[in-house]
N, C-alpha and C. Protein backbone atom coordinates (compact mmCIF):
# COMPACT_ATOMS: atom_id res chain seq x y z
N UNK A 1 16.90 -75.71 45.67
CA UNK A 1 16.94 -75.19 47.01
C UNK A 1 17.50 -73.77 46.95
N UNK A 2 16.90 -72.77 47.53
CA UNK A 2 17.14 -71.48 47.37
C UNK A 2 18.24 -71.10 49.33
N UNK A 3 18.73 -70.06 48.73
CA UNK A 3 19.50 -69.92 49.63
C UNK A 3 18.63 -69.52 50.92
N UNK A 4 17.44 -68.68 50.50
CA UNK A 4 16.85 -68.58 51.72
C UNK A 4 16.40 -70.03 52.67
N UNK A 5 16.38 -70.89 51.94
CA UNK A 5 15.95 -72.17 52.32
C UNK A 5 17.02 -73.18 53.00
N UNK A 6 18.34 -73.02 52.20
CA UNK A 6 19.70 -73.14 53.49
C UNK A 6 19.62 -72.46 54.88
N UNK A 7 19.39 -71.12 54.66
CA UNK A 7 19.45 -70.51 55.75
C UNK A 7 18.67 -70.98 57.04
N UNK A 8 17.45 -71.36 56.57
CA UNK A 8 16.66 -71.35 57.24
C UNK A 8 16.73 -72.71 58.06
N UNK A 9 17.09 -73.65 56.98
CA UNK A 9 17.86 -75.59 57.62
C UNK A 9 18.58 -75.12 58.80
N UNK A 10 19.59 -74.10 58.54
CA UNK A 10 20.54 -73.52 59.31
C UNK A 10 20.23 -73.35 61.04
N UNK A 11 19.16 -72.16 60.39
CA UNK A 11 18.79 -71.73 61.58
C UNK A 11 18.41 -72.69 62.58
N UNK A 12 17.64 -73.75 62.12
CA UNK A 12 16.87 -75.21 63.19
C UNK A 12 17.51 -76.04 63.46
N UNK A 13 19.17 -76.24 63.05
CA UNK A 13 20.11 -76.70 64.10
C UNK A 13 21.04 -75.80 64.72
N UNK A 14 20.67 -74.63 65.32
CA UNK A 14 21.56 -73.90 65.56
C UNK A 14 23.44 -73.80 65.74
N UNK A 15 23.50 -73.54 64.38
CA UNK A 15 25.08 -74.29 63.78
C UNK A 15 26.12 -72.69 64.44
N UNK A 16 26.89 -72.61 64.83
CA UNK A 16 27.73 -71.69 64.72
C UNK A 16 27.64 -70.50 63.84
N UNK A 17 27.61 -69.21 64.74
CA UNK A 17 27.62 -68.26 63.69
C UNK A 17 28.67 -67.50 62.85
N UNK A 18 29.87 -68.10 62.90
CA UNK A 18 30.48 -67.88 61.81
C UNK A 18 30.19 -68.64 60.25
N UNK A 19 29.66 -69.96 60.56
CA UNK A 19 29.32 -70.39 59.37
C UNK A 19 28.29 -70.10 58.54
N UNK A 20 27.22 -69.62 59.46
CA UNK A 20 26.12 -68.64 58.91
C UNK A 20 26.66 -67.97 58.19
N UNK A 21 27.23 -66.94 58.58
CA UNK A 21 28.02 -65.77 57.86
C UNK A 21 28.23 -66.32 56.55
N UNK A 22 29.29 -67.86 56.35
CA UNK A 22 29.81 -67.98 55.13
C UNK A 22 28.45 -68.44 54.05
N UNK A 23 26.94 -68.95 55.21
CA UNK A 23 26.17 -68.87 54.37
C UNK A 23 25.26 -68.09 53.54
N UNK A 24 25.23 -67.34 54.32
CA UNK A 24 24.73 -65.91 53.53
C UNK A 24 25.60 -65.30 52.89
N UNK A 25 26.55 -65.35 52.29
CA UNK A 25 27.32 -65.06 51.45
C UNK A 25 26.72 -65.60 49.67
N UNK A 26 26.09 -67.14 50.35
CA UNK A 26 25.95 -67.58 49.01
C UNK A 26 24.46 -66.72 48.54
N UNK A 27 24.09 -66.78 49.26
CA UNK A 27 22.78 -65.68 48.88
C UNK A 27 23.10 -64.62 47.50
N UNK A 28 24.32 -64.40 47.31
CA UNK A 28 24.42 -63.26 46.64
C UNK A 28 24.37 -64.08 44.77
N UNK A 29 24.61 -65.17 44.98
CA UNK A 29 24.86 -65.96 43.80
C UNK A 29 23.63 -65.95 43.29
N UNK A 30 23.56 -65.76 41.63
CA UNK A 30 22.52 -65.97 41.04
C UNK A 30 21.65 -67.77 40.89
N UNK A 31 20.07 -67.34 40.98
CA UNK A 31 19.72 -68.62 40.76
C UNK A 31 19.84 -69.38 41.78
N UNK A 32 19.53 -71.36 42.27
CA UNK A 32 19.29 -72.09 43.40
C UNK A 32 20.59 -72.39 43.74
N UNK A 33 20.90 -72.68 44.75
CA UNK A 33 21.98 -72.85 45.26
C UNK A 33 22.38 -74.90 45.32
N UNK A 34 21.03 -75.13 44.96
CA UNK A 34 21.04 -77.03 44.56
C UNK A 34 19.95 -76.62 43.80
N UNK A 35 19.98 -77.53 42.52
CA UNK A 35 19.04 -77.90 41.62
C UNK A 35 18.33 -78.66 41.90
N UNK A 36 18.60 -79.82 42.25
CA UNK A 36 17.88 -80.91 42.73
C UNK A 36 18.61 -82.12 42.10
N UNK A 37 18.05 -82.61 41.30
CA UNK A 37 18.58 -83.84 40.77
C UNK A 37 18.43 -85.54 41.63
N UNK A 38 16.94 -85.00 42.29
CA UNK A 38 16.52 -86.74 42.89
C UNK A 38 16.34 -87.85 41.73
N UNK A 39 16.31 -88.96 41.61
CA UNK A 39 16.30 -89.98 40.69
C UNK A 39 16.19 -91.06 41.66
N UNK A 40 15.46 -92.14 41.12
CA UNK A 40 15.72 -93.56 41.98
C UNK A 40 16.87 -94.31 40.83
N UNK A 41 17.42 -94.94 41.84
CA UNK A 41 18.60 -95.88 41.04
C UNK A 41 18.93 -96.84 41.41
N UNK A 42 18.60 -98.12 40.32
CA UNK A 42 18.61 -99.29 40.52
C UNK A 42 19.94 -99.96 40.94
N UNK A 43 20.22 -101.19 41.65
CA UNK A 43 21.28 -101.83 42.35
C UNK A 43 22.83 -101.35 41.27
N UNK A 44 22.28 -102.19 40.03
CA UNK A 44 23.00 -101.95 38.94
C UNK A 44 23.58 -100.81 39.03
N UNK A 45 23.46 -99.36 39.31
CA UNK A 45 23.56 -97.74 38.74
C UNK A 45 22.85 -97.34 37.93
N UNK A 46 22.19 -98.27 37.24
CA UNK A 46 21.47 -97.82 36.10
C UNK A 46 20.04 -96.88 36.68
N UNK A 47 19.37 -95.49 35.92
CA UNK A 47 18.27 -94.96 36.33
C UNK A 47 17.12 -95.55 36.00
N UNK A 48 16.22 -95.77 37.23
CA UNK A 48 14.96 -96.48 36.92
C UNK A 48 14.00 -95.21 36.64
N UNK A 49 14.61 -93.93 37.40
CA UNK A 49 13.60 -93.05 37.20
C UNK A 49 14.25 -91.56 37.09
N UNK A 50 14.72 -90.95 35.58
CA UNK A 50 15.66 -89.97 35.43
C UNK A 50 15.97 -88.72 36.12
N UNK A 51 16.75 -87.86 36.23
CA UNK A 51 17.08 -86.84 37.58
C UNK A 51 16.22 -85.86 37.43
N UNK A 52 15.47 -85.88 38.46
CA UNK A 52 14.10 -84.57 38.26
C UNK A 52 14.96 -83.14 38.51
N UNK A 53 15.43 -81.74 37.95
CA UNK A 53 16.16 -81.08 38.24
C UNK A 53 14.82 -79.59 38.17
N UNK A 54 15.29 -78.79 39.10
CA UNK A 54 14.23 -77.48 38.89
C UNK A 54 13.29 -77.70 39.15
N UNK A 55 13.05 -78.67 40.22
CA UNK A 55 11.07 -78.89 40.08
C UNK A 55 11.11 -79.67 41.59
N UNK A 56 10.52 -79.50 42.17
CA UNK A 56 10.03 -80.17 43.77
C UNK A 56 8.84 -81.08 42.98
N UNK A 57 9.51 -82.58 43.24
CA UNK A 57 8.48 -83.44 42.85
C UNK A 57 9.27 -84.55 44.23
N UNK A 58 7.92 -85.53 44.15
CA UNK A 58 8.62 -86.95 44.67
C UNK A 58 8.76 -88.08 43.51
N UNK A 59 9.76 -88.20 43.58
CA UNK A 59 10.14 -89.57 42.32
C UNK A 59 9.98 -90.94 42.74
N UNK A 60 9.57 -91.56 41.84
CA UNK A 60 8.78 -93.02 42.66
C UNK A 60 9.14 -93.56 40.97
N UNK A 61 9.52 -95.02 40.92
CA UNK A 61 10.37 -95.70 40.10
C UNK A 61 9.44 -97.56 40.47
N UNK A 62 9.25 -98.34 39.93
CA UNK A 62 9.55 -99.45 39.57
C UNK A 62 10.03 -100.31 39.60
N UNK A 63 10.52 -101.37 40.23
CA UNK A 63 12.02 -101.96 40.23
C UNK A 63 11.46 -103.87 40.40
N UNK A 64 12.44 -104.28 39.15
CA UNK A 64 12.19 -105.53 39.55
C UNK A 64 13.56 -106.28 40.73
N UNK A 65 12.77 -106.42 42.08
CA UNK A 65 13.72 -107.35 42.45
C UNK A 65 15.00 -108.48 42.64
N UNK A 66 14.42 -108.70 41.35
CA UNK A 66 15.79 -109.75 40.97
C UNK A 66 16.62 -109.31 40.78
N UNK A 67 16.95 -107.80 40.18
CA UNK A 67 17.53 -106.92 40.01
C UNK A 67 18.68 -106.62 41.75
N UNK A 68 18.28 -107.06 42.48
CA UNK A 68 18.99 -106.74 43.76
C UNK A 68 19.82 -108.16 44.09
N UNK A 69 19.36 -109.38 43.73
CA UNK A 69 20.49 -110.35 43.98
C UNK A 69 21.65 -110.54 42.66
N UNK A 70 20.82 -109.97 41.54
CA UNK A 70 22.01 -109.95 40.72
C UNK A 70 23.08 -108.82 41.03
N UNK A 71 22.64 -107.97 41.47
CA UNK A 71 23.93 -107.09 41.71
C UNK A 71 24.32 -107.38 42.48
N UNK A 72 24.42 -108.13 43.90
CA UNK A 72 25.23 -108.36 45.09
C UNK A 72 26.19 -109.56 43.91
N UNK A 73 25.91 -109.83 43.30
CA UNK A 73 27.04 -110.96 42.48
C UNK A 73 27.79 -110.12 42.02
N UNK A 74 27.61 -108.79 41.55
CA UNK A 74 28.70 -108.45 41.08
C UNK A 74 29.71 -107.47 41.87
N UNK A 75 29.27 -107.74 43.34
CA UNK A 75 30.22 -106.71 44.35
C UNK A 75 30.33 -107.99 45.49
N UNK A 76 31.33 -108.30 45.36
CA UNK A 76 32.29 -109.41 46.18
C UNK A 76 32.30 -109.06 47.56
N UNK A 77 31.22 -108.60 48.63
CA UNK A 77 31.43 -108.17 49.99
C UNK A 77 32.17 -109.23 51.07
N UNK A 78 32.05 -110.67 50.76
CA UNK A 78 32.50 -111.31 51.83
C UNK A 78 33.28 -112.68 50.68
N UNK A 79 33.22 -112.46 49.54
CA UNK A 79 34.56 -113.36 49.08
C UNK A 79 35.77 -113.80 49.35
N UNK A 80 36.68 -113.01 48.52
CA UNK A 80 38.31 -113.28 48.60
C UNK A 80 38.09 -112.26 50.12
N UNK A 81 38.04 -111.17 50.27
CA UNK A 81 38.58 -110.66 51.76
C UNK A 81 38.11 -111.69 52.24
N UNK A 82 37.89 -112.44 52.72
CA UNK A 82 37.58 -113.14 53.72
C UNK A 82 38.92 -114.43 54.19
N UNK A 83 39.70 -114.92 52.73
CA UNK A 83 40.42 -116.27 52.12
C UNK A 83 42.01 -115.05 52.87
N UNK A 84 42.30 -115.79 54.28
CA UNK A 84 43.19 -115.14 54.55
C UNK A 84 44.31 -115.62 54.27
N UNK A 85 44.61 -117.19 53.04
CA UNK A 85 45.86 -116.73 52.09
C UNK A 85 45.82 -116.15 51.30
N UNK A 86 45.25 -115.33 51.04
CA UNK A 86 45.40 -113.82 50.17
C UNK A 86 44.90 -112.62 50.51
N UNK A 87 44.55 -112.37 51.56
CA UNK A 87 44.53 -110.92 51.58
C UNK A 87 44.69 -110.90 53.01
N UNK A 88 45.47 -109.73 53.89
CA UNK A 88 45.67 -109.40 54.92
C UNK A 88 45.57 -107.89 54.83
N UNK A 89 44.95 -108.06 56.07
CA UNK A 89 44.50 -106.36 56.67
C UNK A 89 45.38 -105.91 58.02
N UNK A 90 46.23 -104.94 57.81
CA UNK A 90 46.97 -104.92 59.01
C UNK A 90 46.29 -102.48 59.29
N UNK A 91 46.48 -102.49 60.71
CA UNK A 91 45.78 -101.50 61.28
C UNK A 91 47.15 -100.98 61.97
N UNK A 92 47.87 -100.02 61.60
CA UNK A 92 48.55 -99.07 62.69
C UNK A 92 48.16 -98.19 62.82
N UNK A 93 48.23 -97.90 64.35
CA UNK A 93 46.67 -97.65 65.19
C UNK A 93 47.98 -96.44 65.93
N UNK A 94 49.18 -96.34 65.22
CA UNK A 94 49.89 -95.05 66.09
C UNK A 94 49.22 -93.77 65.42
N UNK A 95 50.15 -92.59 65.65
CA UNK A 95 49.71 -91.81 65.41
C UNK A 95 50.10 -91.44 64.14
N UNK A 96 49.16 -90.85 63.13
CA UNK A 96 49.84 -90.69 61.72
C UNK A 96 50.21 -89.12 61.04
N UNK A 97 50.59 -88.46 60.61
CA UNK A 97 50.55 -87.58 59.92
C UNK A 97 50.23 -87.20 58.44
N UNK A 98 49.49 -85.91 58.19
CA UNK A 98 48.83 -86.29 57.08
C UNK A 98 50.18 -86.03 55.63
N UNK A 99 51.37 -85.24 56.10
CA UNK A 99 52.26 -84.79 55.21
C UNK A 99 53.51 -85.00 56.32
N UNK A 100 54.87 -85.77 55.26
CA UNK A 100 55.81 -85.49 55.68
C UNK A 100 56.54 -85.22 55.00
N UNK A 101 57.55 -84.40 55.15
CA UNK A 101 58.84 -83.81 54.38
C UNK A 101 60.12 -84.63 54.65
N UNK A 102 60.55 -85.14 53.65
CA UNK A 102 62.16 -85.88 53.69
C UNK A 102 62.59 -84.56 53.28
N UNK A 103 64.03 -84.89 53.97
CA UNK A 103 65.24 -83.98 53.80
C UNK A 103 65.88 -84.80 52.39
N UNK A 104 65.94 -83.57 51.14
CA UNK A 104 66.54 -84.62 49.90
C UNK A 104 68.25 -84.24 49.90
N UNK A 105 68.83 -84.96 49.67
CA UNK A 105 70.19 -84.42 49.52
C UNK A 105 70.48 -84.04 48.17
């Protein structure tokens, strides 16, 4: 993706023009401003179809199915969170700060 090609994303949601500014800045940088790097990727992580980089293609991959219930086995979405003698979720919902300073003696 070339910077002229940010710009231009830019322009068709009309975003604030100070941030424009910081985008045309990148303009000055040599070379794309994203390479690309699309890939399809199976449940696992593993690549079904390796990272196309420098090249406008559409990547289209293969995939065996079974491949999608074996991986929900290995990511626990509604297991133990669920077994509320062991895990509790508590929410304080005041107000938080992102840094505080103790006074050290």
């Amino acid at each position: 993706m070339s910077a002229d090609e940010v710009l231009e994303g830019f322009d068709s949601a009309s975003g604030p023009a100070a941030a424009r500014t910081l985008l045309e800045r990148m303009g000055s940088a040599p070379g794309p401003v994203l390479r690309g790097g699309s890939a399809v990727i199976a449940p696992d992580g593993s690549y079904l179809s390796e990272p196309s980089y420098d090249s406008r293609e559409t990547v289209f991959a293969d995939m065996d199915a079974d491949l999608i219930e074996e991986a929900r086995l290995t990511l626990d979405v509604d297991g133990h969170y669920s077994r509320p003698d062991i895990f509790t979720l508590s929410v304080d919902t005041g107000s938080q700060r992102n840094v505080e300073f103790d006074d050290a003696d």
